[in-house]
Every structure is written in C-alpha cells, then in structure tokens.
C-alpha atoms as a PDB file:
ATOM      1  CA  UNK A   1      75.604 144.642 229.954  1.00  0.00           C
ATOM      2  CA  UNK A   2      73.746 146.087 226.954  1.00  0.00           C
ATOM      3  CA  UNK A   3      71.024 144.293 226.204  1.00  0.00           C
ATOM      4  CA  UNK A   4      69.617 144.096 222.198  1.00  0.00           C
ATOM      5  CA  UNK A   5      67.021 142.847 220.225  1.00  0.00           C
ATOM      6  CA  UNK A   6      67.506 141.003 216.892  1.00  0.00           C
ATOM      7  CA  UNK A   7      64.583 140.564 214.901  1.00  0.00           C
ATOM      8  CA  UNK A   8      64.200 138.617 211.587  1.00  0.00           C
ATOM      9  CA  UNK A   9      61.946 135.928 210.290  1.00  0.00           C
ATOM     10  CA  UNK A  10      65.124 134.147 208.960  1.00  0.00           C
ATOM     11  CA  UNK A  11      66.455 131.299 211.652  1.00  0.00           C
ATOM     12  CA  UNK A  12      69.843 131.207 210.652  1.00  0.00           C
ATOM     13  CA  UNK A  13      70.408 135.342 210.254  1.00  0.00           C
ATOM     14  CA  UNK A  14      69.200 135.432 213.923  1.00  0.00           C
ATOM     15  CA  UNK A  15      71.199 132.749 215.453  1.00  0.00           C
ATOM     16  CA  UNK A  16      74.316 133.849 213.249  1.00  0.00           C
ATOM     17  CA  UNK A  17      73.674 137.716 214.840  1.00  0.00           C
ATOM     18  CA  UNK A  18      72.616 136.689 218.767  1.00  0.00           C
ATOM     19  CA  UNK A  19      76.053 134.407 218.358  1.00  0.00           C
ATOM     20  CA  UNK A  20      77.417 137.188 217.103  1.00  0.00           C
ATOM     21  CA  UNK A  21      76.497 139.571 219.564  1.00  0.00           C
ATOM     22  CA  UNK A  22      76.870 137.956 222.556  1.00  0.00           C
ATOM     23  CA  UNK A  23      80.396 136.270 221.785  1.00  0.00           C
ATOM     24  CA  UNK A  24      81.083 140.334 222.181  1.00  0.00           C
ATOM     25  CA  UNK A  25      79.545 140.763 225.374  1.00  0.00           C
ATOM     26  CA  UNK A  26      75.596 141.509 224.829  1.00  0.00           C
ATOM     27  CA  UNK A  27      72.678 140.276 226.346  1.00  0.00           C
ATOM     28  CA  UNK A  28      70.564 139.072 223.145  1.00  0.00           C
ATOM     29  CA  UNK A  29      66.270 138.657 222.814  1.00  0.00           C
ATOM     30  CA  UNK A  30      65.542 137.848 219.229  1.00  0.00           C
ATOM     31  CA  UNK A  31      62.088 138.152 217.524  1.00  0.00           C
ATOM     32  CA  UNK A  32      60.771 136.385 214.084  1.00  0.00           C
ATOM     33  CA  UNK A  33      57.945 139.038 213.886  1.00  0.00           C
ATOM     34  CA  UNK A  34      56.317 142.163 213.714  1.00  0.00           C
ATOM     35  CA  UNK A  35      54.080 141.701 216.498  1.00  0.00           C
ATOM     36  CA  UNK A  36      56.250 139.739 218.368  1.00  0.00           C
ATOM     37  CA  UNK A  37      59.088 142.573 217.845  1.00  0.00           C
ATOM     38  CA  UNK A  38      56.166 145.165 219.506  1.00  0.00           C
ATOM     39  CA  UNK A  39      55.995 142.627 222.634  1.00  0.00           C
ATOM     40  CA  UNK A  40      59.460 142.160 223.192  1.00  0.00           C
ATOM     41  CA  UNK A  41      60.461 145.902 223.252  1.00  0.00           C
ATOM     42  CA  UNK A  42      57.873 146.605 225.774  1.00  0.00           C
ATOM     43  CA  UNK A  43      58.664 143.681 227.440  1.00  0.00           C
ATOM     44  CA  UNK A  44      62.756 143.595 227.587  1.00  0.00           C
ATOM     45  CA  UNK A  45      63.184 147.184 227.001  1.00  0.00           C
ATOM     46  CA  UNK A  46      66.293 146.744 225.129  1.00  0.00           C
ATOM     47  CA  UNK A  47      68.855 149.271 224.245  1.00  0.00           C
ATOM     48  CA  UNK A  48      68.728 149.041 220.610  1.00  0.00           C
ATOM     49  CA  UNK A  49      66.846 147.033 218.483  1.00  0.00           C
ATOM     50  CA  UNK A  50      68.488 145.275 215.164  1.00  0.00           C
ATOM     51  CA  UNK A  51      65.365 145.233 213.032  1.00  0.00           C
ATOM     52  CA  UNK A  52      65.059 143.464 209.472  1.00  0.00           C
ATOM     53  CA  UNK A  53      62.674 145.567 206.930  1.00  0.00           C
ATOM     54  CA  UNK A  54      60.699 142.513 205.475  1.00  0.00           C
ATOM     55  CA  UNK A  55      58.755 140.631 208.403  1.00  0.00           C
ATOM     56  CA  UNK A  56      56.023 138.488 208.832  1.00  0.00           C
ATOM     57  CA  UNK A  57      52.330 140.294 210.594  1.00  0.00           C
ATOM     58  CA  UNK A  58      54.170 143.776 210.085  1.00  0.00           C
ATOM     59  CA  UNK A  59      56.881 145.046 208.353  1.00  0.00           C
ATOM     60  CA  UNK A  60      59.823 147.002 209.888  1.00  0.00           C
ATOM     61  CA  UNK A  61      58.607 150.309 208.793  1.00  0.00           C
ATOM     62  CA  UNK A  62      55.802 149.589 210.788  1.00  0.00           C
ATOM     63  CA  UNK A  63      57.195 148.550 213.681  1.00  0.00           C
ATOM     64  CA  UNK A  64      59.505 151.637 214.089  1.00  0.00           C
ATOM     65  CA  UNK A  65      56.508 153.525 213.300  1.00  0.00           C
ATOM     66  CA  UNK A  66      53.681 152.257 216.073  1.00  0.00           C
ATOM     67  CA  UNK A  67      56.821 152.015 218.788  1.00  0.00           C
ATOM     68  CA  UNK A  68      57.335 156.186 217.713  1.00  0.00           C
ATOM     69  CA  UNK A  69      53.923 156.743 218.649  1.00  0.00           C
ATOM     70  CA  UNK A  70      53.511 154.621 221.639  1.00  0.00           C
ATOM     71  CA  UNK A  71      56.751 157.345 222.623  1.00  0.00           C
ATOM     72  CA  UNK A  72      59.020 154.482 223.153  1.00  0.00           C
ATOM     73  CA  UNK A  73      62.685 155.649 221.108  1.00  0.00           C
ATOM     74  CA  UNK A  74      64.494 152.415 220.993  1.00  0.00           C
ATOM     75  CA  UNK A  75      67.210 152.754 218.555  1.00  0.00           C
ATOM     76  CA  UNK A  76      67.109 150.821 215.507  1.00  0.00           C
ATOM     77  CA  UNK A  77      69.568 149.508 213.178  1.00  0.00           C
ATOM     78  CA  UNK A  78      67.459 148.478 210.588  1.00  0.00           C
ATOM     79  CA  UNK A  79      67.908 145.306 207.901  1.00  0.00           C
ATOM     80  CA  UNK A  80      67.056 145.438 204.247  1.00  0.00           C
ATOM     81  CA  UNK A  81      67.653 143.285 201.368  1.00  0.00           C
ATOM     82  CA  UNK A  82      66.877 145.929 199.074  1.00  0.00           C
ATOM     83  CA  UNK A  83      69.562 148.219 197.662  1.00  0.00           C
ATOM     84  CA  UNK A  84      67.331 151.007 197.353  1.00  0.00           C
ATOM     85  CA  UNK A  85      68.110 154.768 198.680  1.00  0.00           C
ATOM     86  CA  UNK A  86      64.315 155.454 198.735  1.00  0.00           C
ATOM     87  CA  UNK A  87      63.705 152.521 201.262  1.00  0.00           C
ATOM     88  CA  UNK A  88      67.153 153.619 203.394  1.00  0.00           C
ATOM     89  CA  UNK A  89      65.377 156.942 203.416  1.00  0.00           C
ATOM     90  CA  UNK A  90      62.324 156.082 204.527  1.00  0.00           C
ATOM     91  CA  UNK A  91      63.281 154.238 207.384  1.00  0.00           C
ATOM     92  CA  UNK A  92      65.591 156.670 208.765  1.00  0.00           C
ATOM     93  CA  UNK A  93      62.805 159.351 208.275  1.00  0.00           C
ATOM     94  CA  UNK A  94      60.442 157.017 210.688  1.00  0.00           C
ATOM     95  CA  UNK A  95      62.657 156.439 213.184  1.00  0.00           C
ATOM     96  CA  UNK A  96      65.665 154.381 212.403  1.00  0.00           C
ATOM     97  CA  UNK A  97      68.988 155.525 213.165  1.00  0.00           C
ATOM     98  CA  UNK A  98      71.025 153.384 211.058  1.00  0.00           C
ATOM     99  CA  UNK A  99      71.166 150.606 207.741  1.00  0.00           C
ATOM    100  CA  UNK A 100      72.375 147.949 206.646  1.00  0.00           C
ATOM    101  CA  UNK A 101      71.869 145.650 203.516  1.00  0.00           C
ATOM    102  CA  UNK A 102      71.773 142.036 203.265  1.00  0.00           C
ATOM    103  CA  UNK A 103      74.020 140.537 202.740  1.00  0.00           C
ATOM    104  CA  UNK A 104      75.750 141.872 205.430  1.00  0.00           C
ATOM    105  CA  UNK A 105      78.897 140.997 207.795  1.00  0.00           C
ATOM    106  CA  UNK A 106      78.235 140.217 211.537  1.00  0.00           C
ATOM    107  CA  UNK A 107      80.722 142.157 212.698  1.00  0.00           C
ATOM    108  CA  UNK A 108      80.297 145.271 210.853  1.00  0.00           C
ATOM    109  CA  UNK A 109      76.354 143.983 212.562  1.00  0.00           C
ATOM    110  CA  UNK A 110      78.599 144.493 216.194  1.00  0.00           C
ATOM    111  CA  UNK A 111      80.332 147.627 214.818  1.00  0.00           C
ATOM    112  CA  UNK A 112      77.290 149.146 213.702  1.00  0.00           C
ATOM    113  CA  UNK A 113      75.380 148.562 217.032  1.00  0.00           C
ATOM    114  CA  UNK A 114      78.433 149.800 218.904  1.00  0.00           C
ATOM    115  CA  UNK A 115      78.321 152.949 217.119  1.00  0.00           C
ATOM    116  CA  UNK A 116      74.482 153.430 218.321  1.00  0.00           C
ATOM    117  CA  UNK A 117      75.271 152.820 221.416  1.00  0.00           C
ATOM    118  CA  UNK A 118      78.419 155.794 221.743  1.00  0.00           C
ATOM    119  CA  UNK A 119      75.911 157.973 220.785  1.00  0.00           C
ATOM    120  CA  UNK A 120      73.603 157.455 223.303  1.00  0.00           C
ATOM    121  CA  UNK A 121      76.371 157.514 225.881  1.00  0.00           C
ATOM    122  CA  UNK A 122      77.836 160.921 224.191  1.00  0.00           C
ATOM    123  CA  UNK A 123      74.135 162.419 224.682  1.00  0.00           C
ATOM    124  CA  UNK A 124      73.689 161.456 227.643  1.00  0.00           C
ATOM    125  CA  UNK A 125      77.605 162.668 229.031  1.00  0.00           C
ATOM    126  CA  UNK A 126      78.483 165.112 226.762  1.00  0.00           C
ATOM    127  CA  UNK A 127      80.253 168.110 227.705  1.00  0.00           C
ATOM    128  CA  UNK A 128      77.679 170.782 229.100  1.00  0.00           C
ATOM    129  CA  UNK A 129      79.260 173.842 230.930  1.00  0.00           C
ATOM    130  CA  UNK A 130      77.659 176.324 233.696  1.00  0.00           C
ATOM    131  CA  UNK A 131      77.648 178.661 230.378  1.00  0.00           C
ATOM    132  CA  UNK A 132      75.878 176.851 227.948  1.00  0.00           C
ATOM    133  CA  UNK A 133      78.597 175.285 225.940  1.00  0.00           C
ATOM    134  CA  UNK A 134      79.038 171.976 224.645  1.00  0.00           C
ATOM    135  CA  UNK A 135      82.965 170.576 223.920  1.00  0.00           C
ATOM    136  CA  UNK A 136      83.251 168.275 221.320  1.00  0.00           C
ATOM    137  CA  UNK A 137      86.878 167.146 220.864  1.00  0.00           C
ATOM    138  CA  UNK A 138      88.725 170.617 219.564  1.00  0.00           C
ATOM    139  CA  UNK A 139      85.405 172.250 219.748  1.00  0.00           C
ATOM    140  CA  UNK A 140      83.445 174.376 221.725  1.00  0.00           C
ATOM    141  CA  UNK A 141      79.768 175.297 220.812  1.00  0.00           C
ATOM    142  CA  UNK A 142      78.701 178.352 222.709  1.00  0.00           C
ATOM    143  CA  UNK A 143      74.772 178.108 222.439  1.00  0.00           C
ATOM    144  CA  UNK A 144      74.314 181.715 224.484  1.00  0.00           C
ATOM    145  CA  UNK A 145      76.877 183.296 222.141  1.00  0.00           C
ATOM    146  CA  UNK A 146      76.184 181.173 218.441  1.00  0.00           C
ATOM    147  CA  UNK A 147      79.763 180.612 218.746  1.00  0.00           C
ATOM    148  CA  UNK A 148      82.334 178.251 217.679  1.00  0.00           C
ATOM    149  CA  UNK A 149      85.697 177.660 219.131  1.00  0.00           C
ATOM    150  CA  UNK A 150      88.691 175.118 217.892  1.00  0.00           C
ATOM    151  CA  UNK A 151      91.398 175.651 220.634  1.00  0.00           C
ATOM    152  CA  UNK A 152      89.950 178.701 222.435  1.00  0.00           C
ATOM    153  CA  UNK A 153      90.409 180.485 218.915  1.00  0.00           C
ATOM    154  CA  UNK A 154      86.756 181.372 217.633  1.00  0.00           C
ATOM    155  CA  UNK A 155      86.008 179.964 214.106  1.00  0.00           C
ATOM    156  CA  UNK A 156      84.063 182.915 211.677  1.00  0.00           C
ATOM    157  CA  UNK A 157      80.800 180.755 210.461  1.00  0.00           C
ATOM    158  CA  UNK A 158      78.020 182.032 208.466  1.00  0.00           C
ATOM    159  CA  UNK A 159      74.998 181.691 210.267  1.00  0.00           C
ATOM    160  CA  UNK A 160      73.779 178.521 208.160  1.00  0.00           C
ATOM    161  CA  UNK A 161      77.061 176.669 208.893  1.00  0.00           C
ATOM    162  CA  UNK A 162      76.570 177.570 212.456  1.00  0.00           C
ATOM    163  CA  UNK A 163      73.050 175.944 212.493  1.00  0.00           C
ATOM    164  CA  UNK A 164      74.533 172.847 210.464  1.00  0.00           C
ATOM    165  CA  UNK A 165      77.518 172.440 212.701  1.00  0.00           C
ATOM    166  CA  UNK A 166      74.711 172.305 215.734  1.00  0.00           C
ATOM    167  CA  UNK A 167      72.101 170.086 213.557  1.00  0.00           C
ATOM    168  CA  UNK A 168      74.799 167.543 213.211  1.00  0.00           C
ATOM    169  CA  UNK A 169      75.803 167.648 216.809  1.00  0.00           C
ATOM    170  CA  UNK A 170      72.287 167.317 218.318  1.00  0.00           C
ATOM    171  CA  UNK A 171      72.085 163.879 215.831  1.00  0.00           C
ATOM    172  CA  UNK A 172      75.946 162.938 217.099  1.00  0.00           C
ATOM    173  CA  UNK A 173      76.744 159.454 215.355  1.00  0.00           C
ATOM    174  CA  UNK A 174      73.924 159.327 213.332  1.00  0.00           C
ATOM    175  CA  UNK A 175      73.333 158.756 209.502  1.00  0.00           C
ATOM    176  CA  UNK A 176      71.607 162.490 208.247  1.00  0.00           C
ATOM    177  CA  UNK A 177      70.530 162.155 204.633  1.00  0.00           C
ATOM    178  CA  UNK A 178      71.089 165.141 202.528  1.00  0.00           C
ATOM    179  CA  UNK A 179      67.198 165.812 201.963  1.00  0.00           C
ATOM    180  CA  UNK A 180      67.118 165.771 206.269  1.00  0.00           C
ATOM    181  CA  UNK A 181      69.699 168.240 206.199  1.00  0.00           C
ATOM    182  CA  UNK A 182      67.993 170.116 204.002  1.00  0.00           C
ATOM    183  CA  UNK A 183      64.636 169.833 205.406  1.00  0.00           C
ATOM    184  CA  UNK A 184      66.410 170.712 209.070  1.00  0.00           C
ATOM    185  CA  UNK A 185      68.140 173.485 208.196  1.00  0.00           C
ATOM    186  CA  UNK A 186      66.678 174.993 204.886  1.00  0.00           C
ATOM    187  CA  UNK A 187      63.292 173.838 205.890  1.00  0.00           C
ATOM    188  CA  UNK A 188      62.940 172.727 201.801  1.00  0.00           C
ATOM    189  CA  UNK A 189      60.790 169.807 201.348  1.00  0.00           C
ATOM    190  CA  UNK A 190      62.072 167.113 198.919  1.00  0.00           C
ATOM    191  CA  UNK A 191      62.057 168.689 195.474  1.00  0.00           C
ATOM    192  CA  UNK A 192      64.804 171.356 197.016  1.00  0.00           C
ATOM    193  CA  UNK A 193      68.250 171.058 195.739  1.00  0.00           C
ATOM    194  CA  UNK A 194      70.640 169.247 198.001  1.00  0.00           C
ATOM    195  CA  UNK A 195      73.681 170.612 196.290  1.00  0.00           C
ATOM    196  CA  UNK A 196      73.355 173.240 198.717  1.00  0.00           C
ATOM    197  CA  UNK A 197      74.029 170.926 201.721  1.00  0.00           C
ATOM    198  CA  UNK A 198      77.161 169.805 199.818  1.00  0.00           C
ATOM    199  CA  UNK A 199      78.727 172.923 199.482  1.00  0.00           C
ATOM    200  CA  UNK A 200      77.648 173.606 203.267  1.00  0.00           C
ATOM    201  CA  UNK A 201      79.540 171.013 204.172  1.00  0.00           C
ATOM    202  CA  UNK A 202      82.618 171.772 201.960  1.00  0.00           C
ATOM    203  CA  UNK A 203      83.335 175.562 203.521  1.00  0.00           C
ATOM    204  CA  UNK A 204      82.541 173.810 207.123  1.00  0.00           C
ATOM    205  CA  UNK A 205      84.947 171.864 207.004  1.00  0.00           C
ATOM    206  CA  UNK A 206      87.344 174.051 205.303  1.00  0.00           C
ATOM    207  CA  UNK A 207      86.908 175.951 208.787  1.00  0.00           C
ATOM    208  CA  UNK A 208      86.522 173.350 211.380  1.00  0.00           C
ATOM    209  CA  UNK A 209      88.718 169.873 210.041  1.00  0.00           C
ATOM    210  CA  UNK A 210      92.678 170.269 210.314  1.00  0.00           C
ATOM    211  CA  UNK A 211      92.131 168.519 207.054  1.00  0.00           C
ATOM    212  CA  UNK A 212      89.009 168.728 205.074  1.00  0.00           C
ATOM    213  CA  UNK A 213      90.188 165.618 203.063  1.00  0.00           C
ATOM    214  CA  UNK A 214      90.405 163.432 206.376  1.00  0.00           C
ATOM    215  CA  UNK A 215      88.078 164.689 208.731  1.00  0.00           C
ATOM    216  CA  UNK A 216      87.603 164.191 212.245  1.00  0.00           C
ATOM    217  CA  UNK A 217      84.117 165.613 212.629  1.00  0.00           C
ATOM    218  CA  UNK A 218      81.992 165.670 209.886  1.00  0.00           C
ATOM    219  CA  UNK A 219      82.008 162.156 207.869  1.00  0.00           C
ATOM    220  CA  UNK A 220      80.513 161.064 204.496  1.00  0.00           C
ATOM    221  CA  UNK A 221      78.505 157.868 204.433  1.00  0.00           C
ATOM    222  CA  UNK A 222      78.814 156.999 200.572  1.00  0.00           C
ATOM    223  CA  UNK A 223      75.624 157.335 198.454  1.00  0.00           C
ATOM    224  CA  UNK A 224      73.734 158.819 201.058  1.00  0.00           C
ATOM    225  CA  UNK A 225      74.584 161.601 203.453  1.00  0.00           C
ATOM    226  CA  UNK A 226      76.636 163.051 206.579  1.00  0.00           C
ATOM    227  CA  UNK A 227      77.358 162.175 210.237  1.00  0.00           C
ATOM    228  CA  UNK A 228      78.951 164.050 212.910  1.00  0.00           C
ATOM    229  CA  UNK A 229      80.958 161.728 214.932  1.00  0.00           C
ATOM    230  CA  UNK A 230      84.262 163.187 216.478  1.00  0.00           C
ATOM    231  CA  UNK A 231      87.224 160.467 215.410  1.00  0.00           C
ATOM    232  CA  UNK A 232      90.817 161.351 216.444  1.00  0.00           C
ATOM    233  CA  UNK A 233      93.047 158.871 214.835  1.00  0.00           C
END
C-alpha cells in the first residue's frame, strides 16, 4: 500500500483529500504545517507528498526546498490557489513534480498522484537491455548508438530531437515547462526563446507519433509545457 502525505492548513481540504485517498486504497498522514510537513516526511517516509503552496511556519516552496537539500526526493504534487504560471514554475523548478490549483477535484487529486506514482514504477522497471537500450512502447532508445527505433525501423533525428526525445524520457510522466526544456537542452537561461522547443516538438513528433495530432508519447499540458508519458489508447 502506497503511503502519502497531505498537507494543508485547511481542515476540511485535508479530510476531503485523506477520504479521498484512502477510499482508493492509500495509506494517508496529513500535516497542517510547514514544519510539521518536514517531521512527517522524515518520519513516515511517504511515497509522495500532496503539498499546498500557502502554509503556516513555512511555505511550500520552502518545504520542497530544505527536503532537496537534506537529499530526501519525495515527490510532490503541489497545491496553489494562485493561477499564476510564474508560481507553477517556480515550484516545479525546486522540486515539485506536478500542480494543481484550488479549487480543485479530489479525484483528478487521486489521478494526479497516480500518475506520480507510474513514474516512479516506470523508472524504477523500465526496459534496460544487456546493450544499453531502453523500450518505451514502439520505441527503442539505443544510448551506445544515439539511436531511435519505432518497430525495429530506425527513425532519422537531428541530433537536438535526439537529446529531447531522451530529456523527456529521463523525466517520464512529468510536467517539463518550456523554459526547462530549453534550459536542458539549449542550455538558454530564461530570456531565450521557447518557440524553439515548440517547433522541436512539432518535427518529433512528425517522426515518432502515428499521429502527431493524437499522440501517444509526447503530450501537451495546456498553458504550460510537455510530458513524455507513453499512452496507447
């Protein structure tokens, strides 16, 4: 049983999430501070943490940071009631590996936290050959090679779609804004022009999706960025 960690200074959003959560088959340790989010992580060691932005002692930002540089990587789905792309930003920058804004629906809450935690399995299991290769649904990443395959046929990337194919993979399932994308690959800093990751993204999937319009790979999360996360419907 996955165990998480709800943490919000608001009684009702914390008994309306551990019902939530558990009702769906988690173990649930909830939090109404900063501090007390700190202690319970160290304490419980839970296997993500649902994490509201505005808290009492410390803020959220905060807490993801200190827990960073204690070394402890707890993921985070983080809480905010403000609609604001620089605050989404900054918390994914520090550590979080998803958002949500208030108000919010508990089970998107669930689906959200369920999403974490495929990721964590799929890096943990995923598909490592004696050869250095890594098989993602269709796919085959040959690391020794800088290769891509879709069924055994190899796919002709420029090396920049190459390393973006393999940036997205290494952060499987989770939310990559375009500036990170930019800053990972490009190595611009902020004032760069993210257009660039757009386009990227385009011809990729021109080359890797059996339709670019619905992909299975590569997925947009509107008004922010990209996430690799391999869907077969």
């Amino acid at each position: 049983m996955h165990k998480i960690l709800v943490v919000d200074d608001e009684t009702s959003i914390v008994t309306l999430l551990k019902f939530n959560l558990e009702q769906n088959g988690f173990e649930v340790v909830t939090a109404n501070d900063g501090l007390e989010a700190i202690e319970q992580v160290k304490k419980e060691s839970p296997d993500v943490m649902v994490l509201d932005l505005m808290l009492p002692k410390i803020d959220g930002m905060d807490v993801v940071k200190t827990l960073r540089l204690d070394k402890i990587h707890v993921p985070v789905l983080m809480l905010t009631a403000k609609d604001d792309e620089f605050d989404k930003i900054l918390g994914l920058e520090m550590g979080a590996d998803d958002y949500m804004t208030k108000p919010f629906s508990p089970r998107e809450v669930v689906a959200r936290v369920r999403a974490i935690l495929r990721r964590i399995d799929f890096e943990a299991n995923q598909e490592t050959t004696e050869d250095n290769t890594v098989i993602i649904g269709e796919l085959t990443i040959d690391y020794d090679n800088y290769a891509i395959y879709k069924n055994d046929k190899k796919i002709d990337l420029t090396k920049k779609e190459y390393e973006l194919l393999v940036y997205l993979n290494k952060n499987n399932g989770r939310v990559l804004s375009r500036d990170q994308l930019l800053n990972g690959i490009w190595q611009f800093d902020f004032d760069g022009d993210t257009r660039i990751v757009d386009v990227h993204i385009g011809k990729l999937r021109e080359k890797i999706e059996d339709n670019p319009k619905s992909p299975k790979y590569i997925h947009t999360v509107r008004g922010f960025g990209y996430k690799m996360e391999y869907i077969d419907e």
